[in-house]
N, C-alpha and C. Protein backbone atom coordinates (compact mmCIF):
# COMPACT_ATOMS: atom_id res chain seq x y z
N UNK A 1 17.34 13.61 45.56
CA UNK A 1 18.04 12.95 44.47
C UNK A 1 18.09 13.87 43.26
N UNK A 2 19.02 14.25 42.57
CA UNK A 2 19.89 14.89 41.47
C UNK A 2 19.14 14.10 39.99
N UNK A 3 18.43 14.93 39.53
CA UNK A 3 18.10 14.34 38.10
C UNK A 3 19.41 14.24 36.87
N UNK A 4 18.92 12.81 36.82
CA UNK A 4 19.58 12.16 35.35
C UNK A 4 20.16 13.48 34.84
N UNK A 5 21.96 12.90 34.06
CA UNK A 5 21.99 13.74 33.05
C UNK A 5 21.69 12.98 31.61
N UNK A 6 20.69 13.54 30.69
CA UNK A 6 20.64 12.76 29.81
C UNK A 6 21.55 12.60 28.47
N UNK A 7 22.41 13.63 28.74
CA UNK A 7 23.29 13.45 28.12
C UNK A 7 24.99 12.58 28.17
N UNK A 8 24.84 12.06 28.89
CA UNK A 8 25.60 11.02 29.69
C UNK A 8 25.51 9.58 30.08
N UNK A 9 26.40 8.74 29.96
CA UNK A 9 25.34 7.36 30.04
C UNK A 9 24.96 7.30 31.80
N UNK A 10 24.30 5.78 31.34
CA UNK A 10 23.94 5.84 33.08
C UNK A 10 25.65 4.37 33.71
N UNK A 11 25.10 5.40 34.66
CA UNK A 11 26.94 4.48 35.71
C UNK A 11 26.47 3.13 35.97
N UNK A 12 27.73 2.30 36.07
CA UNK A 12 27.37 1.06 36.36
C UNK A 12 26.89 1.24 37.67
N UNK A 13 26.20 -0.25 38.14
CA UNK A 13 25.37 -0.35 39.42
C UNK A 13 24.48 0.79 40.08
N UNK A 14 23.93 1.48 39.05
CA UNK A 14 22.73 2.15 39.11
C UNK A 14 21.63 1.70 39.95
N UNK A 15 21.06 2.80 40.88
CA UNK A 15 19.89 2.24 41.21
C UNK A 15 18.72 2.03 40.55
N UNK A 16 17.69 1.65 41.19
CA UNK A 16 16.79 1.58 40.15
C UNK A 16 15.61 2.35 40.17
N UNK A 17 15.77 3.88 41.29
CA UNK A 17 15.20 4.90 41.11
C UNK A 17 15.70 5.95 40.12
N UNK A 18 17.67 5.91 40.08
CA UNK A 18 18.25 6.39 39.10
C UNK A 18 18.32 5.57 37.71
N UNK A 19 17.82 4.84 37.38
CA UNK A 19 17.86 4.08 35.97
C UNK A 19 16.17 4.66 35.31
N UNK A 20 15.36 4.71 36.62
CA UNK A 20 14.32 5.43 36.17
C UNK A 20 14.23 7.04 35.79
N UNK A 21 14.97 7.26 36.32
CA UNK A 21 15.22 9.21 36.44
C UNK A 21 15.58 9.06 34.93
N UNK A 22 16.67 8.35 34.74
CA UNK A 22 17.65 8.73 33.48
C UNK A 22 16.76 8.17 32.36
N UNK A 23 15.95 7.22 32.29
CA UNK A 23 14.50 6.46 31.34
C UNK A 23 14.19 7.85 31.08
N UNK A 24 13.43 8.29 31.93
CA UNK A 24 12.68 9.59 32.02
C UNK A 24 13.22 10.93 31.23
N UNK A 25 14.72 11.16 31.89
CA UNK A 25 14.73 11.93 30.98
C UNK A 25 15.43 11.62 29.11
N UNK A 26 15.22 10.44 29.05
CA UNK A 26 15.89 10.43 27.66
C UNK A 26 14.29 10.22 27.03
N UNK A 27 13.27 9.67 27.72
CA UNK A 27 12.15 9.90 26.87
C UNK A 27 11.38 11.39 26.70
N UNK A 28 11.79 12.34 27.55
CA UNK A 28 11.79 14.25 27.50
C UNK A 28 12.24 14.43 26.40
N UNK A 29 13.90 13.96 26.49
CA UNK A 29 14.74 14.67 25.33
C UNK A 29 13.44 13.96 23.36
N UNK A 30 13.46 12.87 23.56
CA UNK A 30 12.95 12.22 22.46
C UNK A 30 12.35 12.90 21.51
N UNK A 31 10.79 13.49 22.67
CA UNK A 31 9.90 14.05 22.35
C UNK A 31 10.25 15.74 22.35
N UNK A 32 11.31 16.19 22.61
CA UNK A 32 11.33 17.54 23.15
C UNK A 32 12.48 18.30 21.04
N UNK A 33 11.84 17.48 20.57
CA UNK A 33 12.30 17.97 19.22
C UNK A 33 12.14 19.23 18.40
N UNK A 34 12.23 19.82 17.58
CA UNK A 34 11.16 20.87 16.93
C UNK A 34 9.75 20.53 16.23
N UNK A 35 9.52 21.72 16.66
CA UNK A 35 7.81 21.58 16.63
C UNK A 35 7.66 22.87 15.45
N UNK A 36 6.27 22.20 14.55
CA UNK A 36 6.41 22.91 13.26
C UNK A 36 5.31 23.89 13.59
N UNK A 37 5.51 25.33 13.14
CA UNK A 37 4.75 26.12 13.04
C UNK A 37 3.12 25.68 13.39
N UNK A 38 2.24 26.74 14.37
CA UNK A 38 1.21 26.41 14.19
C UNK A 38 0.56 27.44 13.53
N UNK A 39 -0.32 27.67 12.80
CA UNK A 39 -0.93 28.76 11.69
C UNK A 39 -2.32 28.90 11.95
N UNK A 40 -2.88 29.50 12.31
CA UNK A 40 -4.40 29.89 13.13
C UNK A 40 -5.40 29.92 11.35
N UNK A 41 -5.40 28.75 10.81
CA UNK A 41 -5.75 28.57 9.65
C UNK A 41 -7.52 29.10 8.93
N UNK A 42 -8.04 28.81 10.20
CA UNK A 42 -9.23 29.39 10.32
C UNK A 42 -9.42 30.75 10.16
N UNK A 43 -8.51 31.38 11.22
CA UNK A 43 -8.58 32.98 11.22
C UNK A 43 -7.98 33.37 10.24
N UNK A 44 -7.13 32.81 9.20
CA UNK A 44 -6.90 33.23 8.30
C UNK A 44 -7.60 33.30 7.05
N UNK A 45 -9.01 32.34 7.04
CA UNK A 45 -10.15 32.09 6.48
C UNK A 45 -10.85 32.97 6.51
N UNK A 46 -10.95 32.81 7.69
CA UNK A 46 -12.47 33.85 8.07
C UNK A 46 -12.23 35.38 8.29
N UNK A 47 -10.93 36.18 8.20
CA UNK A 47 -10.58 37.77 7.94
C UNK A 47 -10.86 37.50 6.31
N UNK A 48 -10.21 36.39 5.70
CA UNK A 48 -9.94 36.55 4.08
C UNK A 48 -11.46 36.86 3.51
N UNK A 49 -12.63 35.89 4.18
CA UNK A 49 -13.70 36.03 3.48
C UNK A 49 -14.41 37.39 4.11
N UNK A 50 -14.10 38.04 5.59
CA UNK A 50 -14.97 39.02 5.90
C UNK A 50 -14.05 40.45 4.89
N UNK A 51 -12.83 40.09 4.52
CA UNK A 51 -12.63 41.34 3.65
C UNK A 51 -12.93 41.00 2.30
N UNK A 52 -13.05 40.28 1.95
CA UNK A 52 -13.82 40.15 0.04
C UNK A 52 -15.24 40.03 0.55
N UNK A 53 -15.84 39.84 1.78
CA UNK A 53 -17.46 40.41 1.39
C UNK A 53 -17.39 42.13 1.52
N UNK A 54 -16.58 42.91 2.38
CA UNK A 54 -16.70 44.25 2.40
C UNK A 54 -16.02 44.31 1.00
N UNK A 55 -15.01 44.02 0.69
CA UNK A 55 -14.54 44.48 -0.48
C UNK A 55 -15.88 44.18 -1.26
N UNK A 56 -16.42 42.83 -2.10
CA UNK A 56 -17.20 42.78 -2.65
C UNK A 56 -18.31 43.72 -2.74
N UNK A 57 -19.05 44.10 -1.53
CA UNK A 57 -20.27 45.18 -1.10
C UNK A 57 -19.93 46.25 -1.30
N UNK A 58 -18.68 46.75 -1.46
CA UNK A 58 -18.35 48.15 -1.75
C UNK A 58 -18.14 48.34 -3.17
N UNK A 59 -17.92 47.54 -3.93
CA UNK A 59 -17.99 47.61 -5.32
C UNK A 59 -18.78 47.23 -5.79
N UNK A 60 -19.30 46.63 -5.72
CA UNK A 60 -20.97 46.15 -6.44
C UNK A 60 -22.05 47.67 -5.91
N UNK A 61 -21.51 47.75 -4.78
CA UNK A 61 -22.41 49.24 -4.78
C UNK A 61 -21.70 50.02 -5.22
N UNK A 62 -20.77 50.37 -5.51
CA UNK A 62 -20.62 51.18 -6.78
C UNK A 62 -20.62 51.04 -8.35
N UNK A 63 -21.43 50.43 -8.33
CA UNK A 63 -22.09 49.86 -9.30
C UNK A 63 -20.63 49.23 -10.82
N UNK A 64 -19.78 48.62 -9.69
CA UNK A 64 -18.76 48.01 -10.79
C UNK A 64 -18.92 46.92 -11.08
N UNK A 65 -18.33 46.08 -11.99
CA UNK A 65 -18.52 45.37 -13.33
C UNK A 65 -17.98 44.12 -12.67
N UNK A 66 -18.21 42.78 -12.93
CA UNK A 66 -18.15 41.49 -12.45
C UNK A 66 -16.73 41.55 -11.85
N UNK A 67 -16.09 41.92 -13.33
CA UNK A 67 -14.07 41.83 -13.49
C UNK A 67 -13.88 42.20 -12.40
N UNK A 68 -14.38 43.65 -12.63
CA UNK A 68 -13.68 44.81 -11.30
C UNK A 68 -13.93 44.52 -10.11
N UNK A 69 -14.85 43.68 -9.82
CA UNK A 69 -15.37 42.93 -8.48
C UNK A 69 -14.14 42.02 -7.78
N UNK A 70 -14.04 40.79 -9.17
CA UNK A 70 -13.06 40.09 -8.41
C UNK A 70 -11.33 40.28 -8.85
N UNK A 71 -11.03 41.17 -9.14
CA UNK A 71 -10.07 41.21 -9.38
C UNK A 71 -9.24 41.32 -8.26
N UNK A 72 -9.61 42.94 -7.85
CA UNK A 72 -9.21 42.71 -6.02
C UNK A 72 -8.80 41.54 -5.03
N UNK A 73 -10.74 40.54 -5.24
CA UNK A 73 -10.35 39.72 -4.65
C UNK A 73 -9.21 38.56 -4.74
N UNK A 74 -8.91 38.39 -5.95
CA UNK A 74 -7.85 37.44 -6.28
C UNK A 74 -6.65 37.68 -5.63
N UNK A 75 -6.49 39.06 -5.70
CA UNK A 75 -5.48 39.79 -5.23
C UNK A 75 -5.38 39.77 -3.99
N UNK A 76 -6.04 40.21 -3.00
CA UNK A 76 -6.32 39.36 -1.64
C UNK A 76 -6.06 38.29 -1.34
N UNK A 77 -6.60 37.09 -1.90
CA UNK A 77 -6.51 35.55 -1.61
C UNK A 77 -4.78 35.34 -2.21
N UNK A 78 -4.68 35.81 -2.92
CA UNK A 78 -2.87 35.55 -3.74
C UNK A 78 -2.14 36.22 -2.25
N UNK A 79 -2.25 37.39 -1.73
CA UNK A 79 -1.25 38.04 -1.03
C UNK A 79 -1.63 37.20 0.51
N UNK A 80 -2.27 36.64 0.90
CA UNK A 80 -3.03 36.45 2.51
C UNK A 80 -2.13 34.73 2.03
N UNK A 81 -2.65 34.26 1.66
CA UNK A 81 -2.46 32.65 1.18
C UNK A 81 -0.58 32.31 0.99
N UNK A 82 -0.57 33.43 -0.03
CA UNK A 82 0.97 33.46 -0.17
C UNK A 82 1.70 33.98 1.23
N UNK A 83 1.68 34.87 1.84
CA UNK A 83 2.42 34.75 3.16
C UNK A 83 2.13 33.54 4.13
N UNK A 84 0.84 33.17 4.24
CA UNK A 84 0.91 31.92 5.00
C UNK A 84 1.79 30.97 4.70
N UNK A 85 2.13 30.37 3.24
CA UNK A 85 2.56 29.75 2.42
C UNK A 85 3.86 29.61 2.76
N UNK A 86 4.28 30.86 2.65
CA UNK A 86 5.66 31.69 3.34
C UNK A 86 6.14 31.68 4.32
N UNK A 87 5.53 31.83 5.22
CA UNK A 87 5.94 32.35 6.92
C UNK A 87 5.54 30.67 7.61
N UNK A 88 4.57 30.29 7.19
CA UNK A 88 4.11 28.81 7.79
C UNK A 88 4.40 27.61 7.46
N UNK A 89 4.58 28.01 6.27
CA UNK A 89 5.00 26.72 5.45
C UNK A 89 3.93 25.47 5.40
N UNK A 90 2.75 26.31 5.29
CA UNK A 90 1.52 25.37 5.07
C UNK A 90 1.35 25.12 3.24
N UNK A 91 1.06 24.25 2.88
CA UNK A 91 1.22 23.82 1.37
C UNK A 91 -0.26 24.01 0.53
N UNK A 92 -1.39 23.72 1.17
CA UNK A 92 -2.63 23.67 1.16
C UNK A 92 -2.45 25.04 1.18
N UNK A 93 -2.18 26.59 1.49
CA UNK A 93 -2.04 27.95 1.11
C UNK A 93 -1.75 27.78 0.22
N UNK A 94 -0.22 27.03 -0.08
CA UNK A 94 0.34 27.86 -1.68
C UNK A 94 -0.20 26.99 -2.65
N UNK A 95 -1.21 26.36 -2.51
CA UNK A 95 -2.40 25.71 -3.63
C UNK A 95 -3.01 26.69 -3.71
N UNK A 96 -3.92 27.17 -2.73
CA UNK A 96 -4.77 27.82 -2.20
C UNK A 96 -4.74 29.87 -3.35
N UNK A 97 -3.28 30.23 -3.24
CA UNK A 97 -2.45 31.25 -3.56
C UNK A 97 -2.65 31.19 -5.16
N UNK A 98 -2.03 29.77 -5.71
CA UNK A 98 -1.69 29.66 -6.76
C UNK A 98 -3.24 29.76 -7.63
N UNK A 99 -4.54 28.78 -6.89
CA UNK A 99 -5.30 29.20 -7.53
C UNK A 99 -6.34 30.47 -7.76
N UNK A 100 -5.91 31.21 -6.82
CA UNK A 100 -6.49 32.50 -7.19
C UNK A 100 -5.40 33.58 -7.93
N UNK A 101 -4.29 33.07 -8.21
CA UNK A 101 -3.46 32.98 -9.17
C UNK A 101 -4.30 33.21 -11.02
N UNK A 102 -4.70 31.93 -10.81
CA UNK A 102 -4.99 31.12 -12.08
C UNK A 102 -6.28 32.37 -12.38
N UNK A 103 -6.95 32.64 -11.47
CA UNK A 103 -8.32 33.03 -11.38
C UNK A 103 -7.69 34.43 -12.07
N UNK A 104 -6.52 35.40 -11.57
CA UNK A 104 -6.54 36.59 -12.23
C UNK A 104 -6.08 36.54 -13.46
N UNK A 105 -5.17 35.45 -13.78
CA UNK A 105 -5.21 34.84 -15.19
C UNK A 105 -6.01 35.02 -16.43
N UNK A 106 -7.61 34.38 -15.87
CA UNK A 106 -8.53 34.09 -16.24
C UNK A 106 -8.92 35.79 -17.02
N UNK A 107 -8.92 36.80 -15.77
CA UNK A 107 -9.08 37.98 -15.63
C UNK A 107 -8.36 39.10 -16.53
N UNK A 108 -7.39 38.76 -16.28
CA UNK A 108 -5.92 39.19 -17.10
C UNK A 108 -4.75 38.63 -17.60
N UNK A 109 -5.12 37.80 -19.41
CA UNK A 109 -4.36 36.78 -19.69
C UNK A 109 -2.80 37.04 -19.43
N UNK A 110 -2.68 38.40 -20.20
CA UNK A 110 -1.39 39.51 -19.77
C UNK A 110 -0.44 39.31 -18.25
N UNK A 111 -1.24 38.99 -17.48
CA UNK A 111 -0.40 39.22 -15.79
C UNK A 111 0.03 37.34 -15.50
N UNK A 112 0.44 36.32 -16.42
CA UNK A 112 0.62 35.59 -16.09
C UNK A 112 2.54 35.79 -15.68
N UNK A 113 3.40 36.47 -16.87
CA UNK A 113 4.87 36.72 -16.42
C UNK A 113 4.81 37.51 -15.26
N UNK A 114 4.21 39.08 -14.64
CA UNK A 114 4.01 39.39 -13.57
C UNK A 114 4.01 38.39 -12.49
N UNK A 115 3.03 37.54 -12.52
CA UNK A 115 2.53 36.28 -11.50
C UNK A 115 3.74 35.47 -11.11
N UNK A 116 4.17 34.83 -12.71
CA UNK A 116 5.68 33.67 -12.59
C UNK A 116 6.48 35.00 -11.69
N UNK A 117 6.87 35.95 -11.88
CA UNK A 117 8.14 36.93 -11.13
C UNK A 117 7.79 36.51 -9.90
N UNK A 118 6.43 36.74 -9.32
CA UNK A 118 5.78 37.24 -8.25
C UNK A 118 6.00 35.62 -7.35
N UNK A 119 5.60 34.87 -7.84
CA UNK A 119 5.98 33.12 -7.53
C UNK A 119 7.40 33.27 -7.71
N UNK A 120 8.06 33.05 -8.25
CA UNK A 120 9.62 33.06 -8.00
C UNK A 120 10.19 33.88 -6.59
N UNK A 121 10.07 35.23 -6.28
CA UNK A 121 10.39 35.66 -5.34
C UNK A 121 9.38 35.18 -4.28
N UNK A 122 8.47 34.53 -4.24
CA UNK A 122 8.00 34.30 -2.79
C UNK A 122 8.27 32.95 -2.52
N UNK A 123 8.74 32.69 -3.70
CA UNK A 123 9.60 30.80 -3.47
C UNK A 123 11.56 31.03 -2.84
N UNK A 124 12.05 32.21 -2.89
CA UNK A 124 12.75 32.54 -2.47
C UNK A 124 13.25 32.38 -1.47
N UNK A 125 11.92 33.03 -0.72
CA UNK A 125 11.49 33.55 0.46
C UNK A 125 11.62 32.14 0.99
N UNK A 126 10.81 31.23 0.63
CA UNK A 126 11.19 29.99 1.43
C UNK A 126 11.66 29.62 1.35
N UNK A 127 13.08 29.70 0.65
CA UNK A 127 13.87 28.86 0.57
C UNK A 127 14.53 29.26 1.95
N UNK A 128 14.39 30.41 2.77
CA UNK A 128 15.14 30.90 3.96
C UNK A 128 14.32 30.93 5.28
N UNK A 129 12.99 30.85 5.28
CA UNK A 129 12.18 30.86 6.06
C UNK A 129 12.16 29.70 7.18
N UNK A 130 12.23 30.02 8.28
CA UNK A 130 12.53 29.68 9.41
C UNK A 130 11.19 28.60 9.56
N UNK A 131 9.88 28.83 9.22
CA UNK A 131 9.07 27.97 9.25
C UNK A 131 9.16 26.78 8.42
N UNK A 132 9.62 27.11 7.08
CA UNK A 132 9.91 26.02 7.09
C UNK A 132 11.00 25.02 7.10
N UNK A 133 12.39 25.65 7.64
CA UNK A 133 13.42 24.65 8.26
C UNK A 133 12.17 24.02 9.68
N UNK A 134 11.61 24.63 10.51
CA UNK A 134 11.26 23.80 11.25
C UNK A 134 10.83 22.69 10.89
N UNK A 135 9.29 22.76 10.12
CA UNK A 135 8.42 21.73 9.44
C UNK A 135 9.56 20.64 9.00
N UNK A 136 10.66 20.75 8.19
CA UNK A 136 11.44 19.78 7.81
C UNK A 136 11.62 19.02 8.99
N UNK A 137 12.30 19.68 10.08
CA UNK A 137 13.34 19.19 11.71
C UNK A 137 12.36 18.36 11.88
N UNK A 138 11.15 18.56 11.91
CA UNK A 138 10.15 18.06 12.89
C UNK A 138 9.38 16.91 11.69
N UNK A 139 9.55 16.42 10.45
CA UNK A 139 9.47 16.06 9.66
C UNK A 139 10.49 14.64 10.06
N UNK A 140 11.67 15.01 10.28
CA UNK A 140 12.90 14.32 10.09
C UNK A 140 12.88 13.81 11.47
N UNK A 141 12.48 14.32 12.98
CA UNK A 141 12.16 13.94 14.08
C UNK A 141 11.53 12.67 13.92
N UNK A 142 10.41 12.99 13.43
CA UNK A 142 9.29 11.62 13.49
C UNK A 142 9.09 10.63 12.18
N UNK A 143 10.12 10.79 11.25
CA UNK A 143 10.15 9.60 10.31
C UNK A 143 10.79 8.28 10.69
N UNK A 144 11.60 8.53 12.39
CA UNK A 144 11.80 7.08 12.43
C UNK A 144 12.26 7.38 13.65
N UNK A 145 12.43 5.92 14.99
CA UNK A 145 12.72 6.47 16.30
C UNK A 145 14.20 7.34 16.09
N UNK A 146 14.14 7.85 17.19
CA UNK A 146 15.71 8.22 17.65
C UNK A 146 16.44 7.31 18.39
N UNK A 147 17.60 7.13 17.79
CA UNK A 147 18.47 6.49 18.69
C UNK A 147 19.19 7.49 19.83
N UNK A 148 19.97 6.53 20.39
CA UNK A 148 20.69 7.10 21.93
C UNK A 148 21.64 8.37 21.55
N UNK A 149 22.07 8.44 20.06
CA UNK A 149 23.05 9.34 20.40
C UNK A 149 22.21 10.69 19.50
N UNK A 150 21.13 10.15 18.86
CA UNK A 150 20.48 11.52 18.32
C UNK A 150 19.70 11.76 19.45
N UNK A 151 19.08 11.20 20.44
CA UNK A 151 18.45 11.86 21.43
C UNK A 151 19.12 12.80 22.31
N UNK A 152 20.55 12.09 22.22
CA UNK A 152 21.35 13.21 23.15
C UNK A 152 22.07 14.51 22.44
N UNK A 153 22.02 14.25 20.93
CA UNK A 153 22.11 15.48 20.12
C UNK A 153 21.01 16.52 20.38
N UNK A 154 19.17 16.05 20.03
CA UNK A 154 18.51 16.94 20.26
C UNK A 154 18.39 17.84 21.29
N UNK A 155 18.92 16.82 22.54
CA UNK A 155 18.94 17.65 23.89
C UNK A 155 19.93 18.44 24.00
N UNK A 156 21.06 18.38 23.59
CA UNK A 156 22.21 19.42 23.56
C UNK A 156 21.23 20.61 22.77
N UNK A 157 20.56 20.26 21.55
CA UNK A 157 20.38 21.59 20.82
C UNK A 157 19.57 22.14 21.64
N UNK A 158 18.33 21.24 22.45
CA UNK A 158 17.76 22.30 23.62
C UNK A 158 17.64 22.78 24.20
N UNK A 159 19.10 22.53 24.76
CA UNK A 159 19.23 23.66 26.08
C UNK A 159 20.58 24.74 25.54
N UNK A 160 20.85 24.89 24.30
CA UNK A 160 21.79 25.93 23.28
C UNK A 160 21.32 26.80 22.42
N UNK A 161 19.88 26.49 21.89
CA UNK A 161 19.33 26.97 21.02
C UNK A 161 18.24 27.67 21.35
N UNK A 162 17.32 28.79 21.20
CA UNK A 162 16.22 29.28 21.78
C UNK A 162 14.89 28.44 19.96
N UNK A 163 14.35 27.92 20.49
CA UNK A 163 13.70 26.76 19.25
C UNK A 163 12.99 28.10 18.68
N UNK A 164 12.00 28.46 19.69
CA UNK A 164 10.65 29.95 19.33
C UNK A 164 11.47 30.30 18.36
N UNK A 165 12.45 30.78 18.15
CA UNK A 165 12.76 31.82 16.74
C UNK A 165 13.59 30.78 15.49
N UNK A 166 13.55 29.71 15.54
CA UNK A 166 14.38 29.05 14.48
C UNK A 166 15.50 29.38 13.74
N UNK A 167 16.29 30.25 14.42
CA UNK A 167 17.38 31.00 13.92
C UNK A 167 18.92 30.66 14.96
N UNK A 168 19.76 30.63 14.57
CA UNK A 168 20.52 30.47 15.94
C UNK A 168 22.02 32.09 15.65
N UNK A 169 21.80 32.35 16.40
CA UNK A 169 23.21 33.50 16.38
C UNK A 169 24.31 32.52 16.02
N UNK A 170 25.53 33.68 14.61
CA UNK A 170 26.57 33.19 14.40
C UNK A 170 26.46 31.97 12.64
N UNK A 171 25.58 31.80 13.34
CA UNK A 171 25.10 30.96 11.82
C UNK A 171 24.66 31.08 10.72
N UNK A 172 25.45 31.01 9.24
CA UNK A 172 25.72 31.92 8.32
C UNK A 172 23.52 31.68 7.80
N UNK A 173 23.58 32.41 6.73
CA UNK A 173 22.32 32.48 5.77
C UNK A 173 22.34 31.56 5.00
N UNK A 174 24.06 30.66 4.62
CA UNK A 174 23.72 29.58 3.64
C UNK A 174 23.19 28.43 4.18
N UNK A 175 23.66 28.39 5.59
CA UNK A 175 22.91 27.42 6.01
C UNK A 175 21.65 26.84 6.39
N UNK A 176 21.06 27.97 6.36
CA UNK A 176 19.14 27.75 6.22
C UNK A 176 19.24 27.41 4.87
N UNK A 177 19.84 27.69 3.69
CA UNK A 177 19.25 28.08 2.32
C UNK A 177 19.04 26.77 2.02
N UNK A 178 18.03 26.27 0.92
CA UNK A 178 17.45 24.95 0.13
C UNK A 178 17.06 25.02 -0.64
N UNK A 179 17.69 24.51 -1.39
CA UNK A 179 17.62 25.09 -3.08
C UNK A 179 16.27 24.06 -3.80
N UNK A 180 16.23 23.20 -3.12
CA UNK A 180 15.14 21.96 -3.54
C UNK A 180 13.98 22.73 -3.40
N UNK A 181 13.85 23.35 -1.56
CA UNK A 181 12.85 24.14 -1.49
C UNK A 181 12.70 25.09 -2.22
N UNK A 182 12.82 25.77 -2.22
CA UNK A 182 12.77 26.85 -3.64
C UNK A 182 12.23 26.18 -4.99
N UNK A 183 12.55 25.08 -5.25
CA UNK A 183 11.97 24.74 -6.26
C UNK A 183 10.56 24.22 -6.13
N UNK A 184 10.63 23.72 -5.29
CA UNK A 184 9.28 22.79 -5.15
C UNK A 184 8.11 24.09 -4.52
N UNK A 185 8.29 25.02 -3.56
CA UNK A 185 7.52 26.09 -3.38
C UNK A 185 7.01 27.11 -5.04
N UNK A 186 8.09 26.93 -5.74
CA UNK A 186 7.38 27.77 -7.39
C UNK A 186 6.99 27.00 -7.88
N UNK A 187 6.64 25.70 -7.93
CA UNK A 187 5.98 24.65 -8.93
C UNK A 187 4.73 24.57 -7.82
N UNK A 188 4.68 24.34 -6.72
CA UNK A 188 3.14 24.64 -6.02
C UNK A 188 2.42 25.76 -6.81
N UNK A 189 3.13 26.87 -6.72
CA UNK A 189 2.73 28.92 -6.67
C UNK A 189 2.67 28.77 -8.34
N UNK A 190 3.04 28.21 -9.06
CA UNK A 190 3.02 28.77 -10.61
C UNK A 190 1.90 27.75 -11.16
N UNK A 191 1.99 26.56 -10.74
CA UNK A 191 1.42 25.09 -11.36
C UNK A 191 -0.06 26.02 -11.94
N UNK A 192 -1.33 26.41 -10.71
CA UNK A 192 -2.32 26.43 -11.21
C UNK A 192 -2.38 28.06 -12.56
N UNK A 193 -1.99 28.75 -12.33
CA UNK A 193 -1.64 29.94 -13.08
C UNK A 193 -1.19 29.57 -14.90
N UNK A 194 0.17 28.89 -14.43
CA UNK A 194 0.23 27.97 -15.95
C UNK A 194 -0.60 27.51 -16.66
N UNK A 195 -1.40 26.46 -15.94
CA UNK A 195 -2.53 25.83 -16.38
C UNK A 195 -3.73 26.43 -16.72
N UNK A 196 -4.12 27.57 -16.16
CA UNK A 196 -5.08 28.17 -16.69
C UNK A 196 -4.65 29.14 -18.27
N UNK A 197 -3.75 29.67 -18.11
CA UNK A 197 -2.85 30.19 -19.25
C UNK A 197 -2.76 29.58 -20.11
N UNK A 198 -2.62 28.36 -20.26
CA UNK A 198 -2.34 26.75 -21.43
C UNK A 198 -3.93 26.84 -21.49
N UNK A 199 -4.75 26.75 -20.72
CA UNK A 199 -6.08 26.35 -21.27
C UNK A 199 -6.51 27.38 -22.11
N UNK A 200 -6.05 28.45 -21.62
CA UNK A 200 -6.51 29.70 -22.65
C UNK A 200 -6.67 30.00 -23.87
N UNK A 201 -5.37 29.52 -24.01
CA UNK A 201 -4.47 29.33 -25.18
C UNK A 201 -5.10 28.43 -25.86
N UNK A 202 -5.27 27.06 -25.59
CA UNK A 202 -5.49 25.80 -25.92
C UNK A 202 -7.03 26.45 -26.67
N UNK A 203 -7.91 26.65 -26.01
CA UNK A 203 -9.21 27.64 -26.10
C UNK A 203 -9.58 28.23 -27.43
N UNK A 204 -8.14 29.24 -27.32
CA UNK A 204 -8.08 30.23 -28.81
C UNK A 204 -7.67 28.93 -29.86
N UNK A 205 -6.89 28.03 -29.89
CA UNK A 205 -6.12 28.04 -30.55
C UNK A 205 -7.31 26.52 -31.24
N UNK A 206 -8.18 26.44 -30.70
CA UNK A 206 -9.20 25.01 -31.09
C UNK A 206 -10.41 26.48 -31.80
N UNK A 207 -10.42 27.48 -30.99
CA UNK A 207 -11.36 28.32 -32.13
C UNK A 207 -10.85 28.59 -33.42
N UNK A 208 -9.59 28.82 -33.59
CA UNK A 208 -9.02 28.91 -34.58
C UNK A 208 -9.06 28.06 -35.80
N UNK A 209 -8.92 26.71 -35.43
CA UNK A 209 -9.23 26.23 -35.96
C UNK A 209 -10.16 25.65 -37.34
């Protein structure tokens, strides 16, 4: 027996081994949606902290100064956090990014416009990033069932589209683009940086007093 097409209805006077075939495969197609990035979140933890303890141990034995210690590291946690942020479209990074952000802030009141540039172009970045059009698809998958004719949409895109690369040949760049995203990725990446900058300020400006 010839499996269901699920993109097709089922024929009248169906059997009822073929009414099952065709069940079957429209509950495949259902579930067979995009799937959002997975990000090895741990290993991205645990390289971040085994290179700020070598980083750390190598400067403290050279007998450098608290600053000079963590400055680096900020710099580390901003660049590791921010591509995850980027490429994964994990949100808990670009918290993660933003506040060691804030931290070189702290360090260097001066590098907060550097920082905003530096957040703007990596909010860019997502506005085109393939991880996170997925996270949305797969967002928009499971906010409510599928009906009969989006199930048979998804399945057309599955057997047309290669999903692994989230890109499809022929299909312009404006059409990934999201301008919302972009916004909402630099208000994650700038939020804690600002805030430490305002407190700074706020700081001087009550000594002043």
């Amino acid at each position: 027996m010839t499996a269901a097409d699920p993109l097709a209805g089922l024929r009248p006077g169906a059997s009822p081994a073929e009414a099952e075939s065709f069940a079957e495969s429209r509950m495949r197609l259902a579930t067979a949606g995009p799937t959002p990035p997975r990000v090895p979140m741990r290993r991205v933890v645990l390289w971040s902290a085994v290179v700020l303890a070598v980083e750390s141990a190598v400067m403290l034995a050279a007998d450098r100064s608290l600053d000079e210690v963590l400055l680096p590291g900020y710099l580390i946690l901003m660049a590791a956090f921010g591509l995850v942020f980027c490429l994964g479209a994990v949100t808990v990074a670009g918290f993660a990014a933003g506040a060691a952000a804030a931290g070189l802030v702290v360090l260097q009141p001066d590098a907060l416009l550097p920082l905003l540039a530096g957040a703007a172009a990596l909010a860019l970045g997502c506005g085109i990033a393939p991880g996170w059009a997925r996270v949305e698809a797969w967002q928009a998958a499971h906010a409510r069932p599928l009906t009969a004719e989006e199930e048979a949409a998804v399945g057309q895109r599955a057997l047309s589209v290669d999903r692994s690369r989230g890109w499809s040949r022929g299909v312009r760049l404006r059409n990934y683009w999201r301008g919302d995203r972009v916004v909402a990725a630099f208000l994650v990446l700038a939020f804690h940086p600002c805030m430490a900058a305002f407190s700074l300020w706020f700081i001087d400006w009550t000594h002043g007093r």
